[in-house]
N, C-alpha and C. Protein backbone atom coordinates (compact mmCIF):
# COMPACT_ATOMS: atom_id res chain seq x y z
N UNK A 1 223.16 187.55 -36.12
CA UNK A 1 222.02 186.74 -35.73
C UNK A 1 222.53 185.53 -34.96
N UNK A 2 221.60 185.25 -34.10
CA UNK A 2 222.26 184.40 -33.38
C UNK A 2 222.18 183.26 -34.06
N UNK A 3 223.23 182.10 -33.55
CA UNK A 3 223.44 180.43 -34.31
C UNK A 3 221.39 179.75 -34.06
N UNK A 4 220.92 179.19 -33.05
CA UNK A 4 219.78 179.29 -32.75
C UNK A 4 218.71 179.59 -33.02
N UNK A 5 218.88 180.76 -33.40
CA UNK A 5 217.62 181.65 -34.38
C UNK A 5 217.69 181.15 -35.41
N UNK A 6 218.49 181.09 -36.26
CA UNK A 6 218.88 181.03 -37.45
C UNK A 6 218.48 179.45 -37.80
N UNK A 7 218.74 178.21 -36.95
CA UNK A 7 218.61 176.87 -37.00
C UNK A 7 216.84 177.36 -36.56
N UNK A 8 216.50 177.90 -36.11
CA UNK A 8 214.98 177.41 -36.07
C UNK A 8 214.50 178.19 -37.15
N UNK A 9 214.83 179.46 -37.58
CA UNK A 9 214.61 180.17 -38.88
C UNK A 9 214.27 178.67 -40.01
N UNK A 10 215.80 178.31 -40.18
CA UNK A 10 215.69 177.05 -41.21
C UNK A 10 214.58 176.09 -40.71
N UNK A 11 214.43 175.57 -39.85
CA UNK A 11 213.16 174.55 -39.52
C UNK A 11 212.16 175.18 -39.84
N UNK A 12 211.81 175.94 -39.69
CA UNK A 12 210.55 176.92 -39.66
C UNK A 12 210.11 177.23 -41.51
N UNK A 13 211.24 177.04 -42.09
CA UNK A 13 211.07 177.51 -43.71
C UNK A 13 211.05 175.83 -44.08
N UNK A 14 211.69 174.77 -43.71
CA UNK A 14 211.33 173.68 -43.82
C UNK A 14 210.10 173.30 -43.72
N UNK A 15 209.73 173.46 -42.54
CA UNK A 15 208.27 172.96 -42.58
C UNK A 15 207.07 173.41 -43.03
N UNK A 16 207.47 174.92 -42.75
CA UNK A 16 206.07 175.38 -44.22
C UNK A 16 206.09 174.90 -45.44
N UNK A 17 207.63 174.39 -45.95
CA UNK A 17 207.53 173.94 -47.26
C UNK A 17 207.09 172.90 -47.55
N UNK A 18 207.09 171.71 -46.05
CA UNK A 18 206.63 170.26 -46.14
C UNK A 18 205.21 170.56 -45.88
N UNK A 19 204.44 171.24 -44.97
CA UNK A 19 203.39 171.79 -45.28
C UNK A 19 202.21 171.73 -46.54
N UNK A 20 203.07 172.79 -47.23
CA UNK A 20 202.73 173.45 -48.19
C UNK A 20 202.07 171.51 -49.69
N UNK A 21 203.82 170.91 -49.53
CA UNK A 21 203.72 169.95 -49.98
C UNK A 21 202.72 168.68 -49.61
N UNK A 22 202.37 168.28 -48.37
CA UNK A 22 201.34 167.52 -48.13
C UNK A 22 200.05 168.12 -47.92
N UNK A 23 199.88 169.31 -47.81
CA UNK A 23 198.34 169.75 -48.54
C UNK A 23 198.05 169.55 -50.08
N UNK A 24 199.51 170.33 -50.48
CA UNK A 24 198.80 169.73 -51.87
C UNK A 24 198.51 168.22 -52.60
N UNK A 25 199.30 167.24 -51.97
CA UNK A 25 199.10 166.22 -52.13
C UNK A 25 198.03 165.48 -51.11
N UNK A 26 197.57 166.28 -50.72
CA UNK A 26 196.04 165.84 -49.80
C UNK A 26 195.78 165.34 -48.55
N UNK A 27 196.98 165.30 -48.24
CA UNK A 27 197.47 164.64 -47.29
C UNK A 27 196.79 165.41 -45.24
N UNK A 28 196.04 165.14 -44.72
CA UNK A 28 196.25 166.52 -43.51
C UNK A 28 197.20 166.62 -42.40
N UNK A 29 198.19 165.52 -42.89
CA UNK A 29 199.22 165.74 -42.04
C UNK A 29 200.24 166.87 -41.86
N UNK A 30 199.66 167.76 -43.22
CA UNK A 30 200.05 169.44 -43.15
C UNK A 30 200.16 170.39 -41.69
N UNK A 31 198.91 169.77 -41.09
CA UNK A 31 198.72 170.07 -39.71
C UNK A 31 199.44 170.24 -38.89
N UNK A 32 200.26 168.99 -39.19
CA UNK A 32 201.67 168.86 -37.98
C UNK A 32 202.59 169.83 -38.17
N UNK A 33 202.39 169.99 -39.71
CA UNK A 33 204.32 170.76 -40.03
C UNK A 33 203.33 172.04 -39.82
N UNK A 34 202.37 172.71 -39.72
CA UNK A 34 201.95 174.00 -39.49
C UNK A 34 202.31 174.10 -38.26
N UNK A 35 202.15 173.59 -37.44
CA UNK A 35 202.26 173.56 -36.13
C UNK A 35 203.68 173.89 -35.86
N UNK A 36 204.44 172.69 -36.26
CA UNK A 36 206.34 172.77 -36.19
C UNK A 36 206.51 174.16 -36.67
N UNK A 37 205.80 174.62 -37.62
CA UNK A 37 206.30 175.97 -38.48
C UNK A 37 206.40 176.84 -37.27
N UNK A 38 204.69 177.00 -36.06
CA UNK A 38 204.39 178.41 -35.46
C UNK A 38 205.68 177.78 -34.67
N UNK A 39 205.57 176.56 -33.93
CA UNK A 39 206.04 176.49 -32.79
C UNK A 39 208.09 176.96 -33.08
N UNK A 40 208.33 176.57 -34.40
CA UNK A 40 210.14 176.93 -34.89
C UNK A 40 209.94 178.90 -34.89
N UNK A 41 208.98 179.18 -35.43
CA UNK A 41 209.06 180.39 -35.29
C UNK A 41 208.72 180.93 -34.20
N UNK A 42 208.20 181.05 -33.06
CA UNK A 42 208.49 181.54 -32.06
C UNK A 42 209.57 181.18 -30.86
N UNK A 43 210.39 180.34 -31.04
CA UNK A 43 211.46 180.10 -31.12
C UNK A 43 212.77 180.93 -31.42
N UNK A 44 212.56 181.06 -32.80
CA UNK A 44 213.10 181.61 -33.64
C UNK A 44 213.20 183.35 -33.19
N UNK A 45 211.82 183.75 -32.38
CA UNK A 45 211.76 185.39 -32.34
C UNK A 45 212.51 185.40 -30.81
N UNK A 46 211.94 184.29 -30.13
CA UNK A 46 212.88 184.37 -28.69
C UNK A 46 214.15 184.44 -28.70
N UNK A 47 215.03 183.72 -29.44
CA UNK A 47 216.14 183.50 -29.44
C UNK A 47 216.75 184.77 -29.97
N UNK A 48 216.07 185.29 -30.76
CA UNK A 48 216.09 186.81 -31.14
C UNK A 48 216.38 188.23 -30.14
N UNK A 49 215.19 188.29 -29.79
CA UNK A 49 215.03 188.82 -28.65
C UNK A 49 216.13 188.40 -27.27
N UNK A 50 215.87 187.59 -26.93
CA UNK A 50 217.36 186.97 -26.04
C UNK A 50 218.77 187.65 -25.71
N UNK A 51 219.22 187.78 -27.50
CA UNK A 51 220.14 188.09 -27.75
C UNK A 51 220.62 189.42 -27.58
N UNK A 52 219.13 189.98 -28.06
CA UNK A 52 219.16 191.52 -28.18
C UNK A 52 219.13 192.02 -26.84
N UNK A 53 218.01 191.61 -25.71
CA UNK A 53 218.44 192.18 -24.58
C UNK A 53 219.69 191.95 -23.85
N UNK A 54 220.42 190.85 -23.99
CA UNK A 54 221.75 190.48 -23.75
C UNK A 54 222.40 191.73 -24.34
N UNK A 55 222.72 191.99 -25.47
CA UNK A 55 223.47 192.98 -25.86
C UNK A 55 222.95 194.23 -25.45
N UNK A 56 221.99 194.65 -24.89
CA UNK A 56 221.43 195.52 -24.12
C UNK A 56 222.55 195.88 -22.80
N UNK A 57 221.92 194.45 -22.11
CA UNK A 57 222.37 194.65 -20.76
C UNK A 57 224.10 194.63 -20.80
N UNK A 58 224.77 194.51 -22.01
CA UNK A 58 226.05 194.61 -21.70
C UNK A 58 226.38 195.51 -22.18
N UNK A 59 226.00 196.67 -23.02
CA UNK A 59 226.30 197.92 -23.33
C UNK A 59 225.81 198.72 -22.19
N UNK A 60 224.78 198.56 -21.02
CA UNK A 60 224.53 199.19 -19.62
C UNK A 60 225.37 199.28 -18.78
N UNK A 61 225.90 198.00 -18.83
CA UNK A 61 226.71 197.54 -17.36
C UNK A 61 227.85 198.27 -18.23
N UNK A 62 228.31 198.07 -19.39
CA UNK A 62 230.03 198.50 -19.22
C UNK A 62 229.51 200.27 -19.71
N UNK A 63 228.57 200.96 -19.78
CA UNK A 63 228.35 202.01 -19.48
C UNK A 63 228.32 202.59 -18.09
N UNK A 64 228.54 201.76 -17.40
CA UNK A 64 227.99 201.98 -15.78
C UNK A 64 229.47 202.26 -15.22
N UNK A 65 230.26 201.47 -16.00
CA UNK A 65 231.57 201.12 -15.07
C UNK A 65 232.59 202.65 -15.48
């Protein structure tokens, strides 16, 4: 997995948890960390993806050669 993914993986489980914690304390600043959550996780799937077509295109090319 890439370094990247993995650091927004962790943000992304962070902030649902801070989330999670200022709803229940009543707070609606939950809002924000929902937000940080979608926005770390799609992040998180790009950097994913990224990687994977990278390792794509280099098992092509040195198939080619």
């Amino acid at each position: 997995m890439p370094r990247l993914a993995l650091y927004a993986l962790v943000v992304c489980a962070l902030a649902v948890t801070a989330a999670v914690v200022s709803f229940v304390q009543g707070s609606f600043l939950g809002v924000v960390w929902v937000l940080l959550a979608g926005l770390s996780s799609n992040m998180a799937w790009y950097y994913l993806r990224r990687a994977k077509a990278e390792k794509a295109a280099a098992a092509a090319e040195s198939q080619t050669r």
